[in-house]
Structure formats: C-alpha cells, structure tokens
PDB file of N, CA and C in Angstrom:
ATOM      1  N   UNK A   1       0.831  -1.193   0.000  1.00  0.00           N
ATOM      2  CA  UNK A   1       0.000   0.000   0.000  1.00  0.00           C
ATOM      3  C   UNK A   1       0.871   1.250   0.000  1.00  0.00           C
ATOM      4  N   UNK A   2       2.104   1.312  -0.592  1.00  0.00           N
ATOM      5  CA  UNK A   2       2.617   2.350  -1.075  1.00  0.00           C
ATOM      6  C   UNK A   2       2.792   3.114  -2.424  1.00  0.00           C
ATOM      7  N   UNK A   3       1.524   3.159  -2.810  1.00  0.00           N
ATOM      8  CA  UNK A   3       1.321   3.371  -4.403  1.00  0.00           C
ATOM      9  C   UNK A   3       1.122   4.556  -3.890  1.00  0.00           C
ATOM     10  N   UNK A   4       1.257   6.029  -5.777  1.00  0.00           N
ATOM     11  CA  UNK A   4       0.831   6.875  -5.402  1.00  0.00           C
ATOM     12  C   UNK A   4      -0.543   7.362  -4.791  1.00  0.00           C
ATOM     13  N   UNK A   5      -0.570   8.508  -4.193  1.00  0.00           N
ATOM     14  CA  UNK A   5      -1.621   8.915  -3.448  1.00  0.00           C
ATOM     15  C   UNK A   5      -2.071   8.422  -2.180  1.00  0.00           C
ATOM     16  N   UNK A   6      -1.315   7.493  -1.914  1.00  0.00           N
ATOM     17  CA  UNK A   6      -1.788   6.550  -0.506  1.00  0.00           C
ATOM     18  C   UNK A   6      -1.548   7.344   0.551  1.00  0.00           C
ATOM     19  N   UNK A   7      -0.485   8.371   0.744  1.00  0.00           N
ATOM     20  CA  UNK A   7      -0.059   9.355   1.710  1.00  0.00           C
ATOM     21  C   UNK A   7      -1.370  10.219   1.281  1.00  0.00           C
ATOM     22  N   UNK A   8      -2.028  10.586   0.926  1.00  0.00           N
ATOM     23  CA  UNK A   8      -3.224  11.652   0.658  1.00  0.00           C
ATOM     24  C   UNK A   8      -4.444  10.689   0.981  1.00  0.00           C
ATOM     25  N   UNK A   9      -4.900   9.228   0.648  1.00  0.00           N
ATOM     26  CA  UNK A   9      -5.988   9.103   0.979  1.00  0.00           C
ATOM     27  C   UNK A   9      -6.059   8.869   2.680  1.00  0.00           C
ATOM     28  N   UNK A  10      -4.717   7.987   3.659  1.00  0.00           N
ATOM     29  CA  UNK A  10      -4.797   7.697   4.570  1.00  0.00           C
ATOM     30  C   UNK A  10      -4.807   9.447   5.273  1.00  0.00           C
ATOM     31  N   UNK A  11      -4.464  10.107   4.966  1.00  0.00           N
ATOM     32  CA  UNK A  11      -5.071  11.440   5.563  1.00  0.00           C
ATOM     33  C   UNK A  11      -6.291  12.189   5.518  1.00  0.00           C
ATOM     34  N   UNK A  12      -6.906  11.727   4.332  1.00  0.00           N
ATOM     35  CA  UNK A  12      -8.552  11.813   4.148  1.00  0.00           C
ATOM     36  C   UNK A  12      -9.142  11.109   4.967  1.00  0.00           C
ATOM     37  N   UNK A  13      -8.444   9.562   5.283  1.00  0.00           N
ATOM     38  CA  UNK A  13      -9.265   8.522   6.040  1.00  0.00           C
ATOM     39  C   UNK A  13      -9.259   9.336   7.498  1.00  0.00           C
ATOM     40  N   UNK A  14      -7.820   9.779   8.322  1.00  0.00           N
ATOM     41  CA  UNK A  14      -7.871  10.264   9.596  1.00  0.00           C
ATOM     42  C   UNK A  14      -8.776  11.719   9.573  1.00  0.00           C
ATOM     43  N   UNK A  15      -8.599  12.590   8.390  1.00  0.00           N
ATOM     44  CA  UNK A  15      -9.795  13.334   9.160  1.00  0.00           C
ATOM     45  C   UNK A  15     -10.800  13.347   9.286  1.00  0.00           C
ATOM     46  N   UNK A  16     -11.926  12.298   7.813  1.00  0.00           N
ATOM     47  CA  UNK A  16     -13.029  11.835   8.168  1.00  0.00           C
ATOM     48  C   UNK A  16     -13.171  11.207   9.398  1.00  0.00           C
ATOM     49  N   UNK A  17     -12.133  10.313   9.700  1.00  0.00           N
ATOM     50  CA  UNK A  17     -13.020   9.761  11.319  1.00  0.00           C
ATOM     51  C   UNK A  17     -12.461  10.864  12.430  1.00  0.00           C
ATOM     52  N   UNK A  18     -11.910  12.006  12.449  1.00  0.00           N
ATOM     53  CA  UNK A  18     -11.593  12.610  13.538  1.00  0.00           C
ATOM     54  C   UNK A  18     -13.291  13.996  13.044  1.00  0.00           C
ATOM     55  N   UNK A  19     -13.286  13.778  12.061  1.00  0.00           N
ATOM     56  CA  UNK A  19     -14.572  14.499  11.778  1.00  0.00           C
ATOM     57  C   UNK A  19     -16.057  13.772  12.222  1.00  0.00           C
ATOM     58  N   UNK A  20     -16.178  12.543  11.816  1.00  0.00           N
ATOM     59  CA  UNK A  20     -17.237  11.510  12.005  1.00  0.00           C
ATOM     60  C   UNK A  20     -17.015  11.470  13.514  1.00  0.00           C
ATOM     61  N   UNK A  21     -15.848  11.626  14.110  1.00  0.00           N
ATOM     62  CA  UNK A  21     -16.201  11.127  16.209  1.00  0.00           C
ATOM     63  C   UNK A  21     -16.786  12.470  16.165  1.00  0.00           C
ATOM     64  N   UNK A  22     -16.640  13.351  15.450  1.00  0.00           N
ATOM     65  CA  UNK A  22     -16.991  15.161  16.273  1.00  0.00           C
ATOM     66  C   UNK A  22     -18.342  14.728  16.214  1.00  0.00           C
ATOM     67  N   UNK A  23     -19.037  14.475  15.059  1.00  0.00           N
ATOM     68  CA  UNK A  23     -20.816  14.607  14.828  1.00  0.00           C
ATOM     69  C   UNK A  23     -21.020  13.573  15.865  1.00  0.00           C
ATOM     70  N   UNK A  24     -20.436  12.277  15.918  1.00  0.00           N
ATOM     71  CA  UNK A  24     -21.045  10.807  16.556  1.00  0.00           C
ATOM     72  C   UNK A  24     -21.530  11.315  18.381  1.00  0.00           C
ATOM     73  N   UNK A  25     -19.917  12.527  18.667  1.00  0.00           N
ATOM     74  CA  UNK A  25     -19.714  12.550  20.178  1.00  0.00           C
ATOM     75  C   UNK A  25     -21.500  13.736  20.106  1.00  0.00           C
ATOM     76  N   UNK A  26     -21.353  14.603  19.214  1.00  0.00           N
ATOM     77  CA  UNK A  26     -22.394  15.842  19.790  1.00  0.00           C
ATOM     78  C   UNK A  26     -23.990  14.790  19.240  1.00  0.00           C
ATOM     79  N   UNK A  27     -23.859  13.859  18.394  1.00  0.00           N
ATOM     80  CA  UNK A  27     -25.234  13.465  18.437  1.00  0.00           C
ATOM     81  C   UNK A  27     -25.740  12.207  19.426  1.00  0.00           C
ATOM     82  N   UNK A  28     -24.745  11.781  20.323  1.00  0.00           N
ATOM     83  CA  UNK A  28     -24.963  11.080  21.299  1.00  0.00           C
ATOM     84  C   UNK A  28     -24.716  12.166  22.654  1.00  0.00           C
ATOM     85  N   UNK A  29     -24.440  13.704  22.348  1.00  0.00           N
ATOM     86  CA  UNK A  29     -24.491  14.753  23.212  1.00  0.00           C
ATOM     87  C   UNK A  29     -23.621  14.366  24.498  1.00  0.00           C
ATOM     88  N   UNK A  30     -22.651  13.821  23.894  1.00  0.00           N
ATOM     89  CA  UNK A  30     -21.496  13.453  24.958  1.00  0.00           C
ATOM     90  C   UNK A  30     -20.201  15.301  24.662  1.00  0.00           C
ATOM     91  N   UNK A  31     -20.896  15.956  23.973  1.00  0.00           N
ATOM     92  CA  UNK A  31     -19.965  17.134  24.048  1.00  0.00           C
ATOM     93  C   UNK A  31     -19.492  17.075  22.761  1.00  0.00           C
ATOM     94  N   UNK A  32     -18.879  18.139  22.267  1.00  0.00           N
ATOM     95  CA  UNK A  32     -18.107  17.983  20.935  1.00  0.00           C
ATOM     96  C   UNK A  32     -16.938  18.724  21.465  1.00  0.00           C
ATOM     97  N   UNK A  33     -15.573  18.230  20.321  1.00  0.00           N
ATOM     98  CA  UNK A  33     -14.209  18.961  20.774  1.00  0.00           C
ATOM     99  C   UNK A  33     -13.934  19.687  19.492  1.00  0.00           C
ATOM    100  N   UNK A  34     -14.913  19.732  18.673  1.00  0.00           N
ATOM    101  CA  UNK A  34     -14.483  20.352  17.187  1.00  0.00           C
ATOM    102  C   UNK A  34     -15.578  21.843  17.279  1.00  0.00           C
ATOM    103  N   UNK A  35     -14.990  23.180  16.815  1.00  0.00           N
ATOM    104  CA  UNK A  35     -16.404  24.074  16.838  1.00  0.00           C
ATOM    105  C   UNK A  35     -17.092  23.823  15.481  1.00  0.00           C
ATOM    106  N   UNK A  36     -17.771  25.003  15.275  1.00  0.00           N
ATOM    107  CA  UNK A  36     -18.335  25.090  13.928  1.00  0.00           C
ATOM    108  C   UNK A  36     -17.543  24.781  12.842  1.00  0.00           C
ATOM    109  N   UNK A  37     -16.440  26.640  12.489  1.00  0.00           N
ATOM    110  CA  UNK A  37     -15.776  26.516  11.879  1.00  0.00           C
ATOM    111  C   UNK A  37     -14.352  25.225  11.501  1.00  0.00           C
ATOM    112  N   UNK A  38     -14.532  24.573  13.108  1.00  0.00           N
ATOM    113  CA  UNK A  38     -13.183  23.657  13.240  1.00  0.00           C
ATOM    114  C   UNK A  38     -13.511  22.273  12.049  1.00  0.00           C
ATOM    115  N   UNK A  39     -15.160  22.346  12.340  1.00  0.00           N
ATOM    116  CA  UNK A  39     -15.511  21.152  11.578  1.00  0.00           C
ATOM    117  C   UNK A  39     -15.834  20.938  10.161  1.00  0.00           C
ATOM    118  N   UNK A  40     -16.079  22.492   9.527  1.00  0.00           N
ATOM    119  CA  UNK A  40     -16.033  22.172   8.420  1.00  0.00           C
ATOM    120  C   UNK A  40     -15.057  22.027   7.625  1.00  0.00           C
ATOM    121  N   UNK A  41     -13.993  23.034   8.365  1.00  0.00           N
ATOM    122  CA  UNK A  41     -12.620  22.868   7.508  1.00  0.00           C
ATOM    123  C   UNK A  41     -11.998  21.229   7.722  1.00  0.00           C
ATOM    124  N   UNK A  42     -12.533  20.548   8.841  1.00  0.00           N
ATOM    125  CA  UNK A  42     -11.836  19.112   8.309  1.00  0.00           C
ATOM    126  C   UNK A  42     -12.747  18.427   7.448  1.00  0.00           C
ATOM    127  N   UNK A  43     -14.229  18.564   7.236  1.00  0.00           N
ATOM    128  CA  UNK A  43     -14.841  18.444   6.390  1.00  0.00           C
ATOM    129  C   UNK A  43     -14.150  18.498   4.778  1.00  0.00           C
ATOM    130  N   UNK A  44     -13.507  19.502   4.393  1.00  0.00           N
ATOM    131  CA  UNK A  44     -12.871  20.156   3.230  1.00  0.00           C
ATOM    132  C   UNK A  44     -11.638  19.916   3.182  1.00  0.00           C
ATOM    133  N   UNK A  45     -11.234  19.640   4.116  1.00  0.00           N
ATOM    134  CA  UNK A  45      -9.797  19.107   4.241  1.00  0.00           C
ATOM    135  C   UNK A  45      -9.719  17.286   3.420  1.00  0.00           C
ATOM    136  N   UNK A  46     -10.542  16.861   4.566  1.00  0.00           N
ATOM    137  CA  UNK A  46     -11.039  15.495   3.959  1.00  0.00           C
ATOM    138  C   UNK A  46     -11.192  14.901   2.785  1.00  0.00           C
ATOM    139  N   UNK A  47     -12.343  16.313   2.025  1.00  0.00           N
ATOM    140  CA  UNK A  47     -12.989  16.447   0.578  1.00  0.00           C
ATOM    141  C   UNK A  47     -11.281  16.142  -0.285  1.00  0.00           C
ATOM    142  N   UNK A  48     -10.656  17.196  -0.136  1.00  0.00           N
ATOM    143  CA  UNK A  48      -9.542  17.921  -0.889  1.00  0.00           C
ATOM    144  C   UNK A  48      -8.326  16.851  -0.818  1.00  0.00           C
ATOM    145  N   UNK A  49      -7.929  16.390   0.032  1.00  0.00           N
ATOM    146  CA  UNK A  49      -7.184  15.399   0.257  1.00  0.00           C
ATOM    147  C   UNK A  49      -7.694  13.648  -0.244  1.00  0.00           C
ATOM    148  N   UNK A  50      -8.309  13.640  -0.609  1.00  0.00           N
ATOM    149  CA  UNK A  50      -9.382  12.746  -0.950  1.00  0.00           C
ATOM    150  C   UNK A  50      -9.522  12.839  -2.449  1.00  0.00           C
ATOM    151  N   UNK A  51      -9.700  14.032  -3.360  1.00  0.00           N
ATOM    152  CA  UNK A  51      -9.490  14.128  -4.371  1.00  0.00           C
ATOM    153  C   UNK A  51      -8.541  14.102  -5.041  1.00  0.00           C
ATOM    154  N   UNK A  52      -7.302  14.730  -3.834  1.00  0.00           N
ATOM    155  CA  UNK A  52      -6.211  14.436  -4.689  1.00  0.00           C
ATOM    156  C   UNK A  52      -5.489  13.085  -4.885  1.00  0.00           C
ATOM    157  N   UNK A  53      -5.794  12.258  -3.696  1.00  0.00           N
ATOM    158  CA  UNK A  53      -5.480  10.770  -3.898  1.00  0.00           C
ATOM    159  C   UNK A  53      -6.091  10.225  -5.065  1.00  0.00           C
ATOM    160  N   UNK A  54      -6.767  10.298  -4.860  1.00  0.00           N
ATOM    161  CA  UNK A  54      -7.864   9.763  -6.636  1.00  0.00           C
ATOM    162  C   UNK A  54      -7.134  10.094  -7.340  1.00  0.00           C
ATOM    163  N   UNK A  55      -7.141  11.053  -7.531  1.00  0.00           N
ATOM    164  CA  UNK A  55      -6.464  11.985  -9.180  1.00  0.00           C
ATOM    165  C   UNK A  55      -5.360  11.327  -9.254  1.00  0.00           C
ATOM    166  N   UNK A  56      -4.273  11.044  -8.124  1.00  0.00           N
ATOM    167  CA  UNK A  56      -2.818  10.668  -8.188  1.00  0.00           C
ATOM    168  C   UNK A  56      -3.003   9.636  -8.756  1.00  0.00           C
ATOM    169  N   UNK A  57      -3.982   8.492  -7.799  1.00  0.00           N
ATOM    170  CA  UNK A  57      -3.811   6.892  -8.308  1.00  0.00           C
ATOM    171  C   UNK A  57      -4.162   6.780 -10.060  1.00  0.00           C
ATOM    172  N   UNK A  58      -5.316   8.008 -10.218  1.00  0.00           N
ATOM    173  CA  UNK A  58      -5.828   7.824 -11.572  1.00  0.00           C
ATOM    174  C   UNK A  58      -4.716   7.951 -12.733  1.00  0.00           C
ATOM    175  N   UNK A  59      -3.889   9.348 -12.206  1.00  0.00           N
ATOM    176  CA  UNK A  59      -2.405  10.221 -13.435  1.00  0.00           C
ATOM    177  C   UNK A  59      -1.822   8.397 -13.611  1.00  0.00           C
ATOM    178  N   UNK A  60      -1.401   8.083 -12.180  1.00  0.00           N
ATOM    179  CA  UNK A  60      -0.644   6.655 -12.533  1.00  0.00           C
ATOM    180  C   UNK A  60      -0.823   5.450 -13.131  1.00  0.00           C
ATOM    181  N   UNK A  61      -2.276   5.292 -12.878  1.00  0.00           N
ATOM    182  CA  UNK A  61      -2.600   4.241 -13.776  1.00  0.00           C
ATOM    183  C   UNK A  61      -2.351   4.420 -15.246  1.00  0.00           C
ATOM    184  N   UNK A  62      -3.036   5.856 -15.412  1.00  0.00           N
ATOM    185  CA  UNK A  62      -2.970   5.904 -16.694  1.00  0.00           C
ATOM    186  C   UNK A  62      -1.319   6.177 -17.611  1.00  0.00           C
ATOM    187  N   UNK A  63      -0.472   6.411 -16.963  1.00  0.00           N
ATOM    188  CA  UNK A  63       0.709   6.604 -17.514  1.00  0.00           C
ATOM    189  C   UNK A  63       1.912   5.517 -16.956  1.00  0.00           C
ATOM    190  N   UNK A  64       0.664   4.248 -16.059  1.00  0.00           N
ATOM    191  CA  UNK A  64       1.596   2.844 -16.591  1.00  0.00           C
ATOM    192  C   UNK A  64       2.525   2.145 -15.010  1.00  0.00           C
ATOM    193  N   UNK A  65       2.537   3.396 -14.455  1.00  0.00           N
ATOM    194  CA  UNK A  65       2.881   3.351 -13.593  1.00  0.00           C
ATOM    195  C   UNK A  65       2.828   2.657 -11.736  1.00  0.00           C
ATOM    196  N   UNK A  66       0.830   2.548 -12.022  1.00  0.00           N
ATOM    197  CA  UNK A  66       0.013   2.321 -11.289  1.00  0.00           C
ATOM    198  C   UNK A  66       0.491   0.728 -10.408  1.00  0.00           C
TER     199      UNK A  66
END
C-alpha cells in the first residue's frame, strides 16, 4: 500500500473519522471537541485530500505506472 496517493488518501481517512467522532460525540451529546468553523474545515480538508489521492492513483494508472 505504497502506491501513489496513498499518503493523501490515509489522511482523508484520519480526518473523516476525527470528523465523524466530532458529529457521533455531539449526536450522542457526549460534548463535541471540534467548533463550527473547526468542523467544516476538516470536512474540506477530507474532501480535498481525498481528491487528490484519486487523481494521483488515476495520473498513474494511466501513464503505466500504477
């Protein structure tokens, strides 16, 4: 699992679940540690890092590399 983009999706993977405990903790109203703004930017962080893994694995496949 050291193909390209793997450093970009396993960082999509940690902030979705450091994003997914924020909603899980405030909708079981055990408190949240993320604010508003804290949560969407890992929201977008997630998104963005996430796309670029794709794109990487995709450039490589297609130029053989994959």
């Amino acid at each position: 699992m050291t193909g390209p983009g793997t450093l970009a999706l396993a960082a999509a993977l940690i902030c979705f679940a450091i994003f997914f405990g924020n909603v899980s903790a405030g909708a079981a109203g055990a408190g949240v540690f993320l604010g508003d703004v804290a949560e969407m930017l890992m929201l977008v962080a997630a998104s963005v890092l996430f796309v670029v893994g794709v794109l990487a694995r995709e450039a490589a496949a297609r130029s053989g590399k994959g």
